[in-house]
C-alpha atoms as a PDB file:
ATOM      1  CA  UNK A   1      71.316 -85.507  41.956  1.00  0.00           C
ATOM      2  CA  UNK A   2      68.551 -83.074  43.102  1.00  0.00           C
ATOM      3  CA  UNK A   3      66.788 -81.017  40.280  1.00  0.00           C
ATOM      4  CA  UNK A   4      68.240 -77.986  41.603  1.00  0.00           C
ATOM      5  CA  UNK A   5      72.321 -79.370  41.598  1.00  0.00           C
ATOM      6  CA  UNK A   6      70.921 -80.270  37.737  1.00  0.00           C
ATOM      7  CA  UNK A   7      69.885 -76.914  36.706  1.00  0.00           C
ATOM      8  CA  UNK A   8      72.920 -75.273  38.729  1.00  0.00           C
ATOM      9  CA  UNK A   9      74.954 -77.891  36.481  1.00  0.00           C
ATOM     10  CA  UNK A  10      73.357 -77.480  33.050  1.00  0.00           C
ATOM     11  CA  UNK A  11      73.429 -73.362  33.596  1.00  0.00           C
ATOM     12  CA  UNK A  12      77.445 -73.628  34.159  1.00  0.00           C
ATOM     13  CA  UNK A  13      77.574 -76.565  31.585  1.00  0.00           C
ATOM     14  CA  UNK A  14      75.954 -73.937  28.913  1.00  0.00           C
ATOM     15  CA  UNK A  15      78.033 -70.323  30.077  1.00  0.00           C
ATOM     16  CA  UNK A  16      81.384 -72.885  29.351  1.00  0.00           C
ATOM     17  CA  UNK A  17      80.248 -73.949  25.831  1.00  0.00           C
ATOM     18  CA  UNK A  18      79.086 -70.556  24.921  1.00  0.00           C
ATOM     19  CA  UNK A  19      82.335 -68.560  26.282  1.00  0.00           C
ATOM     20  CA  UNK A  20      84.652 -71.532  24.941  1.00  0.00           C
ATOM     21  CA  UNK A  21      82.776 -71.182  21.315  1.00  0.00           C
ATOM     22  CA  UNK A  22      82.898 -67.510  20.922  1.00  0.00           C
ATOM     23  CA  UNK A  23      86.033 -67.238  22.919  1.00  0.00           C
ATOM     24  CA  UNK A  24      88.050 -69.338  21.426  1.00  0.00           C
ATOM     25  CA  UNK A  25      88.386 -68.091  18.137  1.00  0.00           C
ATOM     26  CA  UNK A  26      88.886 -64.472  19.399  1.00  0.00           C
ATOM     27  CA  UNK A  27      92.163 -66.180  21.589  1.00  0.00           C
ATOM     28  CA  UNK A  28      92.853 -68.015  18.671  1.00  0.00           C
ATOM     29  CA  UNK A  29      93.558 -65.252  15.960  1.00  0.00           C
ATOM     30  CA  UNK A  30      94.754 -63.363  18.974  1.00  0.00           C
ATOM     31  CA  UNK A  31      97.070 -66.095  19.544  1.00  0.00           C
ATOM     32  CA  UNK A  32      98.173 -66.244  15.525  1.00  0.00           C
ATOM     33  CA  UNK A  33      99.086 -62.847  15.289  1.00  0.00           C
ATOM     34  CA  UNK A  34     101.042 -62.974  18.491  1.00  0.00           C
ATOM     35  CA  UNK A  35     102.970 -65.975  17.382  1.00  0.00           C
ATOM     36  CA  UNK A  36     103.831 -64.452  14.111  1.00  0.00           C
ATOM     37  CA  UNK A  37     104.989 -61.308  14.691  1.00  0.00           C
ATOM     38  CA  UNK A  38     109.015 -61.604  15.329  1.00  0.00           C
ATOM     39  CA  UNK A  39     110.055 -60.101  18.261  1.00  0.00           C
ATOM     40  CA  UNK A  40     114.059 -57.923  17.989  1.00  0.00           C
ATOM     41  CA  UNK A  41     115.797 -57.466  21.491  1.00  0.00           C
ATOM     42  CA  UNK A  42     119.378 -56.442  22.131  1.00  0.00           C
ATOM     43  CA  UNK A  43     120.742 -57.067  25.727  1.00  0.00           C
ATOM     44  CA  UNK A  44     123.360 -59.275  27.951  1.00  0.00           C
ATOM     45  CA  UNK A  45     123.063 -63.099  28.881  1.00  0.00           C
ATOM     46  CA  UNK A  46     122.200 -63.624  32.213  1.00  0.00           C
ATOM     47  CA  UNK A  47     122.189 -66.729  34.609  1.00  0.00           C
ATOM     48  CA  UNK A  48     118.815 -66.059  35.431  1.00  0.00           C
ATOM     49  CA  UNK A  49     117.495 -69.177  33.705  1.00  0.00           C
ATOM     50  CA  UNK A  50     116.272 -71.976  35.431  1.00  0.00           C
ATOM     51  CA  UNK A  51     115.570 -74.041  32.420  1.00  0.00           C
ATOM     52  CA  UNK A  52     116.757 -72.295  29.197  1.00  0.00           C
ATOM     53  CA  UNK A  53     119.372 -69.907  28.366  1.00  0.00           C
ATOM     54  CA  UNK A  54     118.068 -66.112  29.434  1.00  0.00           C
ATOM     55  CA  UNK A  55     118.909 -62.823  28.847  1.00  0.00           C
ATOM     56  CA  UNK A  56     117.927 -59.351  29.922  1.00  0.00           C
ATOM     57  CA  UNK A  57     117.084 -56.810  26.901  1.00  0.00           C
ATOM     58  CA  UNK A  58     118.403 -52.998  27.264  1.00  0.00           C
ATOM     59  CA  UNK A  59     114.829 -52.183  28.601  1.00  0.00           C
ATOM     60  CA  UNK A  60     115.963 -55.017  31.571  1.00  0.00           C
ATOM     61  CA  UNK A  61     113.213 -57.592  30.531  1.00  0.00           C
ATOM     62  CA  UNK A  62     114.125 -60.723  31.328  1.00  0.00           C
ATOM     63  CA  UNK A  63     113.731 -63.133  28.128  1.00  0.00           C
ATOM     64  CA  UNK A  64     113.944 -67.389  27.971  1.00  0.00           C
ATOM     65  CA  UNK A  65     115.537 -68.481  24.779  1.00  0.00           C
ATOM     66  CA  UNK A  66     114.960 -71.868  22.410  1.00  0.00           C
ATOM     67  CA  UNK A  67     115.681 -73.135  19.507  1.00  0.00           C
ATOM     68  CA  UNK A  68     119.079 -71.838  18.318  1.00  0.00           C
ATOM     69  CA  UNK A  69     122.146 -73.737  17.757  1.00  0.00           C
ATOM     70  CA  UNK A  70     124.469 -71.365  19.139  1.00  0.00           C
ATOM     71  CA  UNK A  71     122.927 -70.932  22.312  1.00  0.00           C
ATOM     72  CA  UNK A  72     124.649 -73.449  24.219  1.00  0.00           C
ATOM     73  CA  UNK A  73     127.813 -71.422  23.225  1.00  0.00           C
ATOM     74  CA  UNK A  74     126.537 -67.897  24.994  1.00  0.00           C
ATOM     75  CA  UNK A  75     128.097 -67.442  28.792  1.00  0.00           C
ATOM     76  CA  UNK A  76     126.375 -64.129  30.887  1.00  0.00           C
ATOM     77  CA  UNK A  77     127.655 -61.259  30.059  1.00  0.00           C
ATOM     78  CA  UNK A  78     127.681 -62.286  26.135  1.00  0.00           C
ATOM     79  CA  UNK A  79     126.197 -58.801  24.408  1.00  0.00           C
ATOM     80  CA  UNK A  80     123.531 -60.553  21.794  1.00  0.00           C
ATOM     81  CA  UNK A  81     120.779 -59.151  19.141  1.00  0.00           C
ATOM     82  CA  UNK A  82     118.180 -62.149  18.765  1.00  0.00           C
ATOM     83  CA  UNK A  83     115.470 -62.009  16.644  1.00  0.00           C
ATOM     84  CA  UNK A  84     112.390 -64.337  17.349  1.00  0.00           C
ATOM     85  CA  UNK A  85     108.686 -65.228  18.219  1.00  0.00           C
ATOM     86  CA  UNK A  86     106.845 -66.530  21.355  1.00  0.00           C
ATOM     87  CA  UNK A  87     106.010 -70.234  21.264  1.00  0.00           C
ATOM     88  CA  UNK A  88     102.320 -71.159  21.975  1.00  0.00           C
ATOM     89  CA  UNK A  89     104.221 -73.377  24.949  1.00  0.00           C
ATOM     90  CA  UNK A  90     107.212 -73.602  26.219  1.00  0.00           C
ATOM     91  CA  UNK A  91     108.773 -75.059  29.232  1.00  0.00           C
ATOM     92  CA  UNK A  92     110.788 -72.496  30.036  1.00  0.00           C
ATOM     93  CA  UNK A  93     109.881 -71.559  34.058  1.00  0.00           C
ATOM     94  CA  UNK A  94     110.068 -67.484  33.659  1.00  0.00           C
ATOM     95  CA  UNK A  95     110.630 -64.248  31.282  1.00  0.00           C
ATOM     96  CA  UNK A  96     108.917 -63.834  28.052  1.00  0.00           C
ATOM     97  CA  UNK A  97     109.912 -67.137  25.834  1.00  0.00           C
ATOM     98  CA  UNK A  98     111.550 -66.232  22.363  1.00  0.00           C
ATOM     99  CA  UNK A  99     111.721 -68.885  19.913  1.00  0.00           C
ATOM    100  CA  UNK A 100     115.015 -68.000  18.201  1.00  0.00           C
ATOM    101  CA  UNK A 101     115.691 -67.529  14.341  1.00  0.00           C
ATOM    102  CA  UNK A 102     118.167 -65.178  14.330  1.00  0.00           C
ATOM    103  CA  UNK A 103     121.447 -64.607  16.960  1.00  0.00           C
ATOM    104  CA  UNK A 104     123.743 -62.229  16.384  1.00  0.00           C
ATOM    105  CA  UNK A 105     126.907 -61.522  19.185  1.00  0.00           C
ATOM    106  CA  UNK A 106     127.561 -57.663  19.221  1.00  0.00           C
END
């Protein structure tokens, strides 16, 4: 490796340690308060899922839902209240993810 490709290298190496250590915690805590704050939508069931169950909230955002029990039950056109946050990951293809908590059929 020339010593020009060496300092390019060790100039990027350094910018990606110092943005990934002072980044990193901002995304973090950024990340934790996202995660717990509990999201409350009211809308319809869709079929718009590809992978989880969706439905599209009053303001007709589309949202993926997990980790319920009764959401295998739901068909589109079900009127629902859930109560949730976002997962740090999900596989869910599309929408905003809710992890559920609380499902209520209105």
């Amino acid at each position: 490796m020339t010593s020009r490709l060496k300092a390019i290298v060790a100039v990027f190496a350094t910018v990606a340690l110092i943005s990934g250590l002072t980044g990193c915690a901002m995304d973090d805590e950024n990340d934790d308060e996202r995660l717990e704050q509990v999201t409350r939508v009211e809308g319809r069931m869709t079929d718009e899922g590809v992978t989880c169950p969706a439905m599209r909230s009053d303001d007709d955002t589309l949202y993926t839902l997990i980790g319920h029990d009764d959401l295998d039950d739901l068909e589109p056109g079900d009127r629902i209240h859930v109560e949730g946050t976002e997962p740090e990951m999900s596989i869910c293809q599309q929408g905003i993810t809710l992890e559920v908590t609380r499902l209520e059929r209105r």
